[in-house]
C-alpha atoms as a PDB file:
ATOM      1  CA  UNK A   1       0.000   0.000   0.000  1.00  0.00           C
ATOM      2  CA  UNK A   2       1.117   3.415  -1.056  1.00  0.00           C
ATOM      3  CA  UNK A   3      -0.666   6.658  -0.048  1.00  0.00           C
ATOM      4  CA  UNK A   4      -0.286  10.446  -0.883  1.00  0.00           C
ATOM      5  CA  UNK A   5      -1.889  13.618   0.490  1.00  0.00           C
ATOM      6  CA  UNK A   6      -1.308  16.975  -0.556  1.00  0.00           C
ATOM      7  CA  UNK A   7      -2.755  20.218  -0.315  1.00  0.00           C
ATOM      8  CA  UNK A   8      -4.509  22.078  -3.218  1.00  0.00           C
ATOM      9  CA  UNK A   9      -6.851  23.201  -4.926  1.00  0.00           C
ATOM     10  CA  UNK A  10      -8.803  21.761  -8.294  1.00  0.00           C
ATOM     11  CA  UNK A  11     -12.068  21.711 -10.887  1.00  0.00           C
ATOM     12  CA  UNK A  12     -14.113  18.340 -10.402  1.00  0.00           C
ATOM     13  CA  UNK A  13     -15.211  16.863 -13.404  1.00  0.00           C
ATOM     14  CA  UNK A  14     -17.338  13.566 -14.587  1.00  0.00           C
ATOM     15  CA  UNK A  15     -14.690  11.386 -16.487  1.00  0.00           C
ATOM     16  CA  UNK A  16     -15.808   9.419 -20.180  1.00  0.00           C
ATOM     17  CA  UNK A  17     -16.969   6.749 -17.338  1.00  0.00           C
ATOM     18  CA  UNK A  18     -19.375   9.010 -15.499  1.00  0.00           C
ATOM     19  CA  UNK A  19     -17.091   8.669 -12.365  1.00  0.00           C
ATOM     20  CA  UNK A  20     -15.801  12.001 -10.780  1.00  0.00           C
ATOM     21  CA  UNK A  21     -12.027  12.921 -11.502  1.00  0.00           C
ATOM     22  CA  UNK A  22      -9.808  16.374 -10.314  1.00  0.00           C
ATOM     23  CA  UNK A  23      -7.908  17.961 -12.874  1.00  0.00           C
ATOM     24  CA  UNK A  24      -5.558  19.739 -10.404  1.00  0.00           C
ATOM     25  CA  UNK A  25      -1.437  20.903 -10.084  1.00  0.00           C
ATOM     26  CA  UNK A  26      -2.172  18.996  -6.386  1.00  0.00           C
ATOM     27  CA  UNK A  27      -3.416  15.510  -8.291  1.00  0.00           C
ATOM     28  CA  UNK A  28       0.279  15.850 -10.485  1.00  0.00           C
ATOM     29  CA  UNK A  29       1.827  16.788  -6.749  1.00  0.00           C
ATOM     30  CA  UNK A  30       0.185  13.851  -5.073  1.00  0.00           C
ATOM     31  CA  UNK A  31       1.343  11.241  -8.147  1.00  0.00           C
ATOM     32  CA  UNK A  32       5.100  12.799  -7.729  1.00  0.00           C
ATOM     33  CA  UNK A  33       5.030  12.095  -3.987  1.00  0.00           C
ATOM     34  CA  UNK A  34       3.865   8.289  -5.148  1.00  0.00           C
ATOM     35  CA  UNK A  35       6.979   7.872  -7.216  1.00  0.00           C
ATOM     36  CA  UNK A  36       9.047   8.852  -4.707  1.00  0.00           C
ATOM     37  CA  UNK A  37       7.024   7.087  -1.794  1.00  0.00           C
ATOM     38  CA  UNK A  38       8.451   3.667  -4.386  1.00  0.00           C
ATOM     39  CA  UNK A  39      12.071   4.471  -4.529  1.00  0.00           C
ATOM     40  CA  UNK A  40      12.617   5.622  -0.502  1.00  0.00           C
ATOM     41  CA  UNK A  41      10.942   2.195   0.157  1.00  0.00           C
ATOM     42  CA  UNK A  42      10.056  -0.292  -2.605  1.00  0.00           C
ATOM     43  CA  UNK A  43       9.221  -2.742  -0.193  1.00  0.00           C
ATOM     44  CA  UNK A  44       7.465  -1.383   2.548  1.00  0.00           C
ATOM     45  CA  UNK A  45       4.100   0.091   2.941  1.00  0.00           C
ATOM     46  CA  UNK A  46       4.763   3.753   2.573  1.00  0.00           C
ATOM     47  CA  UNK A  47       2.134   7.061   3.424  1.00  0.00           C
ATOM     48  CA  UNK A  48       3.450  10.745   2.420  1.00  0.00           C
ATOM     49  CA  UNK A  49       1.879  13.980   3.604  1.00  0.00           C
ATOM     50  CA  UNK A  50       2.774  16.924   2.255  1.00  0.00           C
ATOM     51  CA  UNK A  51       1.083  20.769   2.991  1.00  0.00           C
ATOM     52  CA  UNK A  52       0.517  19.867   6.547  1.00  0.00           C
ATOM     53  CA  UNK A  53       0.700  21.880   9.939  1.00  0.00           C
ATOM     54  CA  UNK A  54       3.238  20.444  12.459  1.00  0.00           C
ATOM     55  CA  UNK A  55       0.982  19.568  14.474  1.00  0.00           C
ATOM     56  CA  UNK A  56      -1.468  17.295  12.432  1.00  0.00           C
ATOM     57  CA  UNK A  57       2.405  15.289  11.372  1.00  0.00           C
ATOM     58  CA  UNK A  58       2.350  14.972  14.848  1.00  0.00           C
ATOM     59  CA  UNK A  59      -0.894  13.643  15.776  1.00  0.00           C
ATOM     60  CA  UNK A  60      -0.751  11.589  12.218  1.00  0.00           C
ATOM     61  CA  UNK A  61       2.254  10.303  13.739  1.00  0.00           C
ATOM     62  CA  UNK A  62       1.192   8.958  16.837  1.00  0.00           C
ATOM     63  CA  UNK A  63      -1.637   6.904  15.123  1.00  0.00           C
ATOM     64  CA  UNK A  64       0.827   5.471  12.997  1.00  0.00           C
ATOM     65  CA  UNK A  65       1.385   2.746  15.827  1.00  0.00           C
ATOM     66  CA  UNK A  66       4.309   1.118  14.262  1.00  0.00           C
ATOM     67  CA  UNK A  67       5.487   3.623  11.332  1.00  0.00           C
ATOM     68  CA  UNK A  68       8.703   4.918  11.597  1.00  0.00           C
ATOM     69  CA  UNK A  69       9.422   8.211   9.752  1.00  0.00           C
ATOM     70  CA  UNK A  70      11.570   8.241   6.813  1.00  0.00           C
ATOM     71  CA  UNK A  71      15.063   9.903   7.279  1.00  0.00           C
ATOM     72  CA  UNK A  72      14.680  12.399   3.991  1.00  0.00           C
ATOM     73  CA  UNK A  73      11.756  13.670   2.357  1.00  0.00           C
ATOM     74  CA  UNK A  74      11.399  16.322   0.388  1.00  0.00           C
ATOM     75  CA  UNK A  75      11.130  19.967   1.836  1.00  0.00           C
ATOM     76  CA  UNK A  76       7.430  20.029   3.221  1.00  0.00           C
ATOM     77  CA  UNK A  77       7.011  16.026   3.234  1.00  0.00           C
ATOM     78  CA  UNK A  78       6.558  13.766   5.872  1.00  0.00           C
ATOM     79  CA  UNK A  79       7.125  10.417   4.657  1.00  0.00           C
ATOM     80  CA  UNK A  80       6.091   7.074   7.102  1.00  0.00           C
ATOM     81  CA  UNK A  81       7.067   3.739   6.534  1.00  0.00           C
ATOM     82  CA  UNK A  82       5.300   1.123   7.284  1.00  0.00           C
ATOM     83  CA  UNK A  83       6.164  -2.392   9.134  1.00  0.00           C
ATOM     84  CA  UNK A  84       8.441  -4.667   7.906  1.00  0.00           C
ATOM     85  CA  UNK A  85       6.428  -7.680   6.018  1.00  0.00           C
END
């Protein structure tokens, strides 16, 4: 499992499916912070969070029971990682 959350703003639209879809600069943020959520750890679960207060990385953090924080991220990111499988 990989997750991303950024902050941003973004026009909703129905897709050629009928399903909703964002067209957004925080959608191509979110998918950037996916690719490098695979390369700091291919193997692990991996959740980044980018755009937040200090305080909601905080209390993120401590209901990550388990996650350990990555040692770099990008300026901005928090990055967890997940248990070892």
């Amino acid at each position: 499992m990989r997750a991303a959350v950024t902050v941003g703003e973004g026009a909703v639209f129905e897709d050629v499916n009928g399903r909703p879809a964002v067209a957004s600069p925080a959608s191509r943020r979110a998918n950037e912070l996916l690719a490098i959520a695979r390369t700091v750890a291919p193997d692990r679960p991996c959740f980044a969070l980018e755009g937040a207060s200090e305080l909601v990385v905080t209390l993120l953090g401590q209901r990550l029971t388990g996650w350990e924080r990555a040692p770099t991220a990008p300026k901005g990111t928090t990055i967890w990682l997940g248990p070892r499988s």
